[in-house]
C-alpha atoms as a PDB file:
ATOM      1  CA  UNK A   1     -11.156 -10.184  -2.756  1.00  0.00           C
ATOM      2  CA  UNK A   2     -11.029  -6.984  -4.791  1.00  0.00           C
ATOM      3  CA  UNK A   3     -13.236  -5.466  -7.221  1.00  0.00           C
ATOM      4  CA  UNK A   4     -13.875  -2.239  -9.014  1.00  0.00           C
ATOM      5  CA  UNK A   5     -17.146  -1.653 -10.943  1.00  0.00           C
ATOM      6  CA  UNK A   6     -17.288   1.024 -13.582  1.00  0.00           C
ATOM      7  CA  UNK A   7     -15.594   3.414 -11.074  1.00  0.00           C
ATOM      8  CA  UNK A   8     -14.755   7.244 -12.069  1.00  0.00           C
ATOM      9  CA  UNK A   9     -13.153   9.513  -9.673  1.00  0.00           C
ATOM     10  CA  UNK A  10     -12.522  13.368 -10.540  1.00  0.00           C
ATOM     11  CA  UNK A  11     -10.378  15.828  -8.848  1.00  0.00           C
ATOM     12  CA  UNK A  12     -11.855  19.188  -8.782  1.00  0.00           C
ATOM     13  CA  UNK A  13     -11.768  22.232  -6.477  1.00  0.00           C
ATOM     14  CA  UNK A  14     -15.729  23.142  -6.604  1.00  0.00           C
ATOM     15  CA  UNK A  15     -18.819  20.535  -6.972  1.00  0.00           C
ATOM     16  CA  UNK A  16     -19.728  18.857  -8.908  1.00  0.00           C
ATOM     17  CA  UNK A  17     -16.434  17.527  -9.600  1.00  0.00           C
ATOM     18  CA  UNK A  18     -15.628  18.180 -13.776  1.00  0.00           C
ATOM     19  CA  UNK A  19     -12.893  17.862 -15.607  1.00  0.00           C
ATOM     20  CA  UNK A  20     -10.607  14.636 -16.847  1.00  0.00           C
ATOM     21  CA  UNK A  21     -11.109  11.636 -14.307  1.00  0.00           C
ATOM     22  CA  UNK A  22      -8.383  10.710 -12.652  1.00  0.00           C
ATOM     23  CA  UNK A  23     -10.186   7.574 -13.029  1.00  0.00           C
ATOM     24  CA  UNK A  24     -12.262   6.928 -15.562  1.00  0.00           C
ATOM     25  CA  UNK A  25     -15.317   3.851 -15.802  1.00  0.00           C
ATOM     26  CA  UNK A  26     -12.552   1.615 -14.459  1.00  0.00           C
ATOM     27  CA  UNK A  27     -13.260  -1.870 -13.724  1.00  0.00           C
ATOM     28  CA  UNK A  28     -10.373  -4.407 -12.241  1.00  0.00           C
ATOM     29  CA  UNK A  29     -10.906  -7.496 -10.244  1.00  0.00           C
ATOM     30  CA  UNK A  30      -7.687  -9.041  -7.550  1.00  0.00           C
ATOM     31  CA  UNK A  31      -8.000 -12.365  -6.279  1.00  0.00           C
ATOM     32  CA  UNK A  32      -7.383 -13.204  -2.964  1.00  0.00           C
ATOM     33  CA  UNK A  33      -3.363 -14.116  -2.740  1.00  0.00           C
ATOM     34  CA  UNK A  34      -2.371 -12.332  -5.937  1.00  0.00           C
ATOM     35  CA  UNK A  35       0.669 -10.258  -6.715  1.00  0.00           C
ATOM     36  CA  UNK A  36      -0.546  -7.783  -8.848  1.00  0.00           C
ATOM     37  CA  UNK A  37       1.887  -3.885 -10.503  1.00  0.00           C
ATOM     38  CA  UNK A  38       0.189  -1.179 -11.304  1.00  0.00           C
ATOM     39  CA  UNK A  39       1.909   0.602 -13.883  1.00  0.00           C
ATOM     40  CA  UNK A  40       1.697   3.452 -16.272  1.00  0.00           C
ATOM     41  CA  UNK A  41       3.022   6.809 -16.522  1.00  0.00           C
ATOM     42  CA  UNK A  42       2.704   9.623 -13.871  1.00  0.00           C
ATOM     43  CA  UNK A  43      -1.227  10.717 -13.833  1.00  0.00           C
ATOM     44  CA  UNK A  44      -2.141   7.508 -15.106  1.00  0.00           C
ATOM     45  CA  UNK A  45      -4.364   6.737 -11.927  1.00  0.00           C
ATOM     46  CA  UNK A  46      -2.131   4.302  -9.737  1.00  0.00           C
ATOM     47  CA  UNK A  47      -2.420   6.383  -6.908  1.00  0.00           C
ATOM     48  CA  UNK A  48      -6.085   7.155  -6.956  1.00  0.00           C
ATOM     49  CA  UNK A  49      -6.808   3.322  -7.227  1.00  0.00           C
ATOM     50  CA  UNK A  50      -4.814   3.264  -4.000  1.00  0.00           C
ATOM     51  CA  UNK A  51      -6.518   5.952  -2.075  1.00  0.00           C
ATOM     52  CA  UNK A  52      -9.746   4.709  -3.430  1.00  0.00           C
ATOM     53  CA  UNK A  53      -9.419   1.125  -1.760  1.00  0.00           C
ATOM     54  CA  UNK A  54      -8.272   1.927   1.235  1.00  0.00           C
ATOM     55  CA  UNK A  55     -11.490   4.723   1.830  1.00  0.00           C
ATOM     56  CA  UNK A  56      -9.043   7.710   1.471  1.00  0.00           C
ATOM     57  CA  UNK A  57     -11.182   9.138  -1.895  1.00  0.00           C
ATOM     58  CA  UNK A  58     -14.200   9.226  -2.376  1.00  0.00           C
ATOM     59  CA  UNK A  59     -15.502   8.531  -6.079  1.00  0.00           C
ATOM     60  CA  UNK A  60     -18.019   9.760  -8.342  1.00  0.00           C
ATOM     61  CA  UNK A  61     -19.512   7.070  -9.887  1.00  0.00           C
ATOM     62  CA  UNK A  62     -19.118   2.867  -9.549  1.00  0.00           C
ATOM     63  CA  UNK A  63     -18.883   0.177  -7.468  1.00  0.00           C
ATOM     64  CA  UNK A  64     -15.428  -0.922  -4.970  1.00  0.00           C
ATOM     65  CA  UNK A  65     -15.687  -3.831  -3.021  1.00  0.00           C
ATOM     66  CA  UNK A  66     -12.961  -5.305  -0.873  1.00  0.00           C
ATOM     67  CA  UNK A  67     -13.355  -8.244   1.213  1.00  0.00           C
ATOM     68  CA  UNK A  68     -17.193  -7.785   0.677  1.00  0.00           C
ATOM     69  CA  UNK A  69     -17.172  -4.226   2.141  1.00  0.00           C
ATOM     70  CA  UNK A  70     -18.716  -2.081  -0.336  1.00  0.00           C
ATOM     71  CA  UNK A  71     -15.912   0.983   0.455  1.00  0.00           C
ATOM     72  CA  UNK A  72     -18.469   3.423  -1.068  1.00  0.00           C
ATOM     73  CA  UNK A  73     -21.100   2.898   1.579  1.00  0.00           C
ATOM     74  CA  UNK A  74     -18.809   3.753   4.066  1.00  0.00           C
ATOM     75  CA  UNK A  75     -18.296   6.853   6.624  1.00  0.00           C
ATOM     76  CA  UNK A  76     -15.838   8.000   9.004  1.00  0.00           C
ATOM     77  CA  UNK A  77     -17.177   6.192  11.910  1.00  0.00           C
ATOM     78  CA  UNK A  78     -16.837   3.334  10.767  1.00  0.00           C
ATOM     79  CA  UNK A  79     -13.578   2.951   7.995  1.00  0.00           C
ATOM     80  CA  UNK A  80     -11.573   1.318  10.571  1.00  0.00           C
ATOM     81  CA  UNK A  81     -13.771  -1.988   9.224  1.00  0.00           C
ATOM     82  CA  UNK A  82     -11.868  -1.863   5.976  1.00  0.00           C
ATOM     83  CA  UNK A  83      -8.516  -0.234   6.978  1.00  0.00           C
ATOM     84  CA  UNK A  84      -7.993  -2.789  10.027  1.00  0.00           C
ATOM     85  CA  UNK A  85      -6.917  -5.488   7.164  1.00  0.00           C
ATOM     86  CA  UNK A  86      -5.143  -3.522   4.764  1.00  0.00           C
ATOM     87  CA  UNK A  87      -1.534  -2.448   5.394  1.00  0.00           C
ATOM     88  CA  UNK A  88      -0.154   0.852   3.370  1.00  0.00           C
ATOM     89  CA  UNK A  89       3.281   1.828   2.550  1.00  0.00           C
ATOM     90  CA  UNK A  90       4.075   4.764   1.036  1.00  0.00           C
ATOM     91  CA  UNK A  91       7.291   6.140  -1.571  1.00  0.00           C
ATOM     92  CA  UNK A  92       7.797   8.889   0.879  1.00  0.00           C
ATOM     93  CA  UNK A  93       7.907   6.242   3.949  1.00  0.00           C
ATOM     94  CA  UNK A  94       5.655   8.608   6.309  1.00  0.00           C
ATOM     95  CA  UNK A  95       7.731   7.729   9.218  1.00  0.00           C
ATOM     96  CA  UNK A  96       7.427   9.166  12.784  1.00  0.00           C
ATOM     97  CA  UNK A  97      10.349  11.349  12.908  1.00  0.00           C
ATOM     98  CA  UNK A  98      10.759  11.576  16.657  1.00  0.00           C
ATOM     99  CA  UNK A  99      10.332   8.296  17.423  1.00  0.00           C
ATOM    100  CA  UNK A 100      12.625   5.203  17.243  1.00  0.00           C
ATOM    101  CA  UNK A 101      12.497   2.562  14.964  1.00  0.00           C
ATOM    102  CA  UNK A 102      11.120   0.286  17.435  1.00  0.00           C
ATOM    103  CA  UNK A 103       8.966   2.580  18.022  1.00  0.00           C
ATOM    104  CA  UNK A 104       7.582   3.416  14.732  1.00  0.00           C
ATOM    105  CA  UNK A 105       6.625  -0.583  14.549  1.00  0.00           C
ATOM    106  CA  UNK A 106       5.045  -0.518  18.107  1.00  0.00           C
ATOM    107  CA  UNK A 107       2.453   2.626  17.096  1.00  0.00           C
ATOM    108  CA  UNK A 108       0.814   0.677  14.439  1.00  0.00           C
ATOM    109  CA  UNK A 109      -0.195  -2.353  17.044  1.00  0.00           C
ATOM    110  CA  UNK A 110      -0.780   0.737  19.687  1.00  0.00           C
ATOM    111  CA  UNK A 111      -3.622   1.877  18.320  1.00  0.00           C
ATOM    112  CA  UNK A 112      -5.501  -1.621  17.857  1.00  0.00           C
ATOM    113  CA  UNK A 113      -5.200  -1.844  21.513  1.00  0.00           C
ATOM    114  CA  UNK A 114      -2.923  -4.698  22.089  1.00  0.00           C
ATOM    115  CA  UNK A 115      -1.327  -5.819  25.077  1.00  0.00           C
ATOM    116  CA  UNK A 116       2.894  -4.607  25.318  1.00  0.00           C
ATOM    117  CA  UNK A 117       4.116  -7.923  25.843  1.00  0.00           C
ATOM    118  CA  UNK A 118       1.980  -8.688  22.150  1.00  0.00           C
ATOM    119  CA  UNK A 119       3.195  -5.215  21.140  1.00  0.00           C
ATOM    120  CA  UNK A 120       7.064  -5.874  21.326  1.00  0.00           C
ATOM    121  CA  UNK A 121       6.980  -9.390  20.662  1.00  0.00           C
ATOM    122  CA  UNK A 122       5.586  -8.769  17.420  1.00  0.00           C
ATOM    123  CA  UNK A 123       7.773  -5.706  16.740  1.00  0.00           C
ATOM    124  CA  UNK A 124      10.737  -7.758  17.235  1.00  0.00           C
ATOM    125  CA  UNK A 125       9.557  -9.907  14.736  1.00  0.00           C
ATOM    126  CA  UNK A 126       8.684  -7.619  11.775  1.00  0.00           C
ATOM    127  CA  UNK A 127      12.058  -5.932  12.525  1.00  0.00           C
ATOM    128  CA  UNK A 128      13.748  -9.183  12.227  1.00  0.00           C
ATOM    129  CA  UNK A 129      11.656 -10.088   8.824  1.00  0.00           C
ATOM    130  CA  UNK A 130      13.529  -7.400   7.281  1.00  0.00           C
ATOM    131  CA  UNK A 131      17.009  -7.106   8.813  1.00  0.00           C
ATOM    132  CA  UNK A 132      16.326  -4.284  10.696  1.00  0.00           C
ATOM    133  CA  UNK A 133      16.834  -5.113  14.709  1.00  0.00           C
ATOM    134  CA  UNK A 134      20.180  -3.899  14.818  1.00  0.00           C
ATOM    135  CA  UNK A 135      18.388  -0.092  14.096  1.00  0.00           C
ATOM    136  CA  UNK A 136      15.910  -0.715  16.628  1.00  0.00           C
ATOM    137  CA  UNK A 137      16.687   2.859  17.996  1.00  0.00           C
ATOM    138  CA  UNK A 138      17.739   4.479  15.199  1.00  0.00           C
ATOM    139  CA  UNK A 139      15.701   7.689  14.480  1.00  0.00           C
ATOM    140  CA  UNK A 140      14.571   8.130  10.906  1.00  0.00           C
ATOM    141  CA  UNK A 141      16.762  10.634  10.299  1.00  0.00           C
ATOM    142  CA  UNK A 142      19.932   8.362  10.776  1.00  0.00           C
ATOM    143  CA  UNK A 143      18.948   6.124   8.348  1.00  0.00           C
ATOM    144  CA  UNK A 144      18.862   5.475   4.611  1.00  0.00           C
ATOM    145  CA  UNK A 145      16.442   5.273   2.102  1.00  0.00           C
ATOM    146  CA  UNK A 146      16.244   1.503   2.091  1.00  0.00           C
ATOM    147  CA  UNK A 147      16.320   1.416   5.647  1.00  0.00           C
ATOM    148  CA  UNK A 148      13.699   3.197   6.121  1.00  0.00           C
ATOM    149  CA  UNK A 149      11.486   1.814   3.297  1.00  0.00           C
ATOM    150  CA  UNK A 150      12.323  -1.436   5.604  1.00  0.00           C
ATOM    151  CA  UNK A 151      10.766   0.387   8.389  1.00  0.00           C
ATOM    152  CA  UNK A 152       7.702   1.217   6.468  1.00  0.00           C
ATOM    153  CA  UNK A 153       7.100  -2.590   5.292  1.00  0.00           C
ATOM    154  CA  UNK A 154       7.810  -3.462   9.083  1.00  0.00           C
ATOM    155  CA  UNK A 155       4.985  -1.605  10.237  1.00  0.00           C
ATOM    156  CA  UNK A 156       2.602  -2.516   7.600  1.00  0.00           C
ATOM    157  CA  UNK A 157       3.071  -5.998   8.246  1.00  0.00           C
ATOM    158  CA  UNK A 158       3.390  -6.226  11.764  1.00  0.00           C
ATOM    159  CA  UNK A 159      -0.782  -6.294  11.755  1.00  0.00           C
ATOM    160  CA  UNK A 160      -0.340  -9.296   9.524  1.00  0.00           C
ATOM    161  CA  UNK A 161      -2.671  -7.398   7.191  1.00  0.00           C
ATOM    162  CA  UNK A 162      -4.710  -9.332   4.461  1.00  0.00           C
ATOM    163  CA  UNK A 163      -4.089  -7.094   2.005  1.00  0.00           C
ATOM    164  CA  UNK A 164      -1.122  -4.329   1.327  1.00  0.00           C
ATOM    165  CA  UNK A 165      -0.733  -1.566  -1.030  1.00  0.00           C
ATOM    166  CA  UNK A 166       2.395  -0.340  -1.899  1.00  0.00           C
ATOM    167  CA  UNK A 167       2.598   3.440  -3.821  1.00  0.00           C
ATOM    168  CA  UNK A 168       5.795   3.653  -5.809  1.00  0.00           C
ATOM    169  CA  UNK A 169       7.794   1.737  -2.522  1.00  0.00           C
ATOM    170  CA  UNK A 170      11.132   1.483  -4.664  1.00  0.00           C
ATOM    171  CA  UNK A 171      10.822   5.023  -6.492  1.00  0.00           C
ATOM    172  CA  UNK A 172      13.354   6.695  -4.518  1.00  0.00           C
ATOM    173  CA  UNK A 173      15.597   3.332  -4.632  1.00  0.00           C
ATOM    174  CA  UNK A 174      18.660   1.949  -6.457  1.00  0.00           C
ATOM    175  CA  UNK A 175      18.088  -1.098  -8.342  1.00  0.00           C
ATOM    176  CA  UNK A 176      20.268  -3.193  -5.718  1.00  0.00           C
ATOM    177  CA  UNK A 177      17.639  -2.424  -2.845  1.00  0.00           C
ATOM    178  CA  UNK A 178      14.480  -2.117  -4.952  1.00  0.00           C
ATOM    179  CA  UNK A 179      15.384  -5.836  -5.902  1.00  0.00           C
ATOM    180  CA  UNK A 180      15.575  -6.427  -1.964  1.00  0.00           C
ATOM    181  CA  UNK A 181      12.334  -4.932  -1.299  1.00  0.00           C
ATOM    182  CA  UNK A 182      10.427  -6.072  -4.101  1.00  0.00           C
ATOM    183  CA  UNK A 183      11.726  -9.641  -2.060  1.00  0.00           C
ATOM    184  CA  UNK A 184      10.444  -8.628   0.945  1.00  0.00           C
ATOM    185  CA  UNK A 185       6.488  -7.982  -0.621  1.00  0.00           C
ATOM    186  CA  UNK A 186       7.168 -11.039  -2.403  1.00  0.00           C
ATOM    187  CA  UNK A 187       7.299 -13.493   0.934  1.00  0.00           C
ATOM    188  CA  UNK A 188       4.959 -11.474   2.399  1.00  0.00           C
ATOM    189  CA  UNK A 189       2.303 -12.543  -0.644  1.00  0.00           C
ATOM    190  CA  UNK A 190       4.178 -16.055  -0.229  1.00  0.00           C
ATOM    191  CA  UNK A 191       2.920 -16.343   3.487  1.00  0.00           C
ATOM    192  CA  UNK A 192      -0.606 -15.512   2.269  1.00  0.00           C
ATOM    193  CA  UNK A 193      -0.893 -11.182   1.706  1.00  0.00           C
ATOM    194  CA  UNK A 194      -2.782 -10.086  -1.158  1.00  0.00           C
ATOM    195  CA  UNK A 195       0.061  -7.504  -2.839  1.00  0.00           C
ATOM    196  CA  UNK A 196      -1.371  -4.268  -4.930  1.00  0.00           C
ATOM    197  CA  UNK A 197       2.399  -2.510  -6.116  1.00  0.00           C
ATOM    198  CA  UNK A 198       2.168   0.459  -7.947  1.00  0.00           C
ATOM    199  CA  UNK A 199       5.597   1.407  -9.948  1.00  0.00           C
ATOM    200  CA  UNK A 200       6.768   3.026 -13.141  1.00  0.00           C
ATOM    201  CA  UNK A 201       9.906   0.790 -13.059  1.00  0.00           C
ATOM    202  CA  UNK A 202      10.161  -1.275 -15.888  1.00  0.00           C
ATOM    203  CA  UNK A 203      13.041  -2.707 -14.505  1.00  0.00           C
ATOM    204  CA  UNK A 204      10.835  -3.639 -11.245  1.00  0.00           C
ATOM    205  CA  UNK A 205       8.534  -4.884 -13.421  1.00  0.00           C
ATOM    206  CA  UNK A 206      10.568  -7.736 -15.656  1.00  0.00           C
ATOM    207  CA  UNK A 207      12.569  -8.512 -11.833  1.00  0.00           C
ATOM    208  CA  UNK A 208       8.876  -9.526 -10.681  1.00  0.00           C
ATOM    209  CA  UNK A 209       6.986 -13.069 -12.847  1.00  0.00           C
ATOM    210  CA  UNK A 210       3.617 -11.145 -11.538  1.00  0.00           C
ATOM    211  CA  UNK A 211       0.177 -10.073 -13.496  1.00  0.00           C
ATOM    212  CA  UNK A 212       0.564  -6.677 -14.788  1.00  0.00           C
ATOM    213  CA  UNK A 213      -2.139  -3.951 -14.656  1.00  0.00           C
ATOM    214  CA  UNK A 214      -1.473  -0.831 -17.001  1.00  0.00           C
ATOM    215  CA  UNK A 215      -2.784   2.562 -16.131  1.00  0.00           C
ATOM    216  CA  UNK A 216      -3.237   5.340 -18.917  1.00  0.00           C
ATOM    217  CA  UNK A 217      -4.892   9.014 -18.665  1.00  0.00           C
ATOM    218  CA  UNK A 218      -7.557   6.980 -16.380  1.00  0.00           C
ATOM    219  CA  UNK A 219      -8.166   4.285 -17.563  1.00  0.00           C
ATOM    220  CA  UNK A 220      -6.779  -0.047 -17.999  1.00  0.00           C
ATOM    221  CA  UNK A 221      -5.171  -0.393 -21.077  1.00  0.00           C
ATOM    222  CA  UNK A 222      -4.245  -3.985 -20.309  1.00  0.00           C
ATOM    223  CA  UNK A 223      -4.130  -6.320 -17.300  1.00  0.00           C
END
């Protein structure tokens, strides 16, 4: 499902990029269906692996396959191939301000060119999946944090996406809701999704029986 091969990846502002990789000669392999945290402290790379599988980084040196795309082979023109089956939630939700809830669910089918009667159908569903359809037009703004972390998982599972990766989703969180969201990523890898969950939590971490990848300065230190 997903593979890294001896991959480094270094921030720099001139070229060739120098410095300390934020990843360095990393190698991981994710089966199709797994739960899988990425932990380790901040800077340890959980963010770059992230960016780097879903064709937002490029990288220096290695090999990324996922779902037998070789992500390094590919260019703008054609990255929707690998980012049509891969849904993304971010800590800082990256919600449309100005638009509803509802709304905020509807854009993601909107651009894959669905049909409305698809569109809101499915909408209602993802909004229902996480208790949510009684803020169907709520802005962002009038809700909270775990409401609209809600939002975020609506959207990137409304697709029904193969695989989703979630950057520090319960970071902002008290442990109350970061125990209901880790829930919700849990049923969605119980109805098939292949789960990449970055955290620092330790708490997150013993609430969730899943494999464990740590990150340091770069590099695995155990999986």
């Amino acid at each position: 499902m997903i593979q890294l091969f001896n991959v480094t990846k270094k921030y720099a502002s001139g070229r060739p990029a120098s410095g300390r990789p934020a990843l360095d000669d990393i190698s991981l392999k994710i089966e199709k269906g797994e739960f899988v945290f990425l932990t380790g402290p901040s800077g340890a790379g959980k963010t770059t692996i992230l960016k780097v599988l879903f064709g937002w980084e490029h990288f220096e040196e290695g090999q990324v396959l996922v779902q037998g795309i070789n992500v390094g082979k590919l260019d703008v023109g054609n990255m929707h191939v690998l980012r049509r089956s891969i849904g993304v939630i971010f800590q800082d939700y990256k919600l449309l301000t100005n638009k509803t809830v509802f709304k905020n669910v509807a854009f993601a089918q909107e651009v894959t060119n669905r049909d409305r009667k698809t569109i809101k159908f499915k909408t209602w569903e993802a909004l229902k999946n996480v208790g949510l359809t009684s803020k169907k037009d709520s802005f962002p703004a009038q809700l909270s944090g775990g409401e609209q972390q809600r939002v975020a998982i609506a959207r990137a599972m409304v697709n029904s996406p193969k695989i989703i990766l979630a950057d520090e989703p319960t970071g902002n969180l008290d442990q109350k809701i970061s125990l209901e969201i880790l829930k919700l990523f849990e049923e969605l890898n119980r109805n098939g999704a292949t789960i990449i969950f970055a955290t620092h939590s330790q708490d997150i971490l013993k609430l969730g029986n899943h494999r464990v990848v740590v990150l340091n300065r770069g590099k695995v230190v155990s999986s």
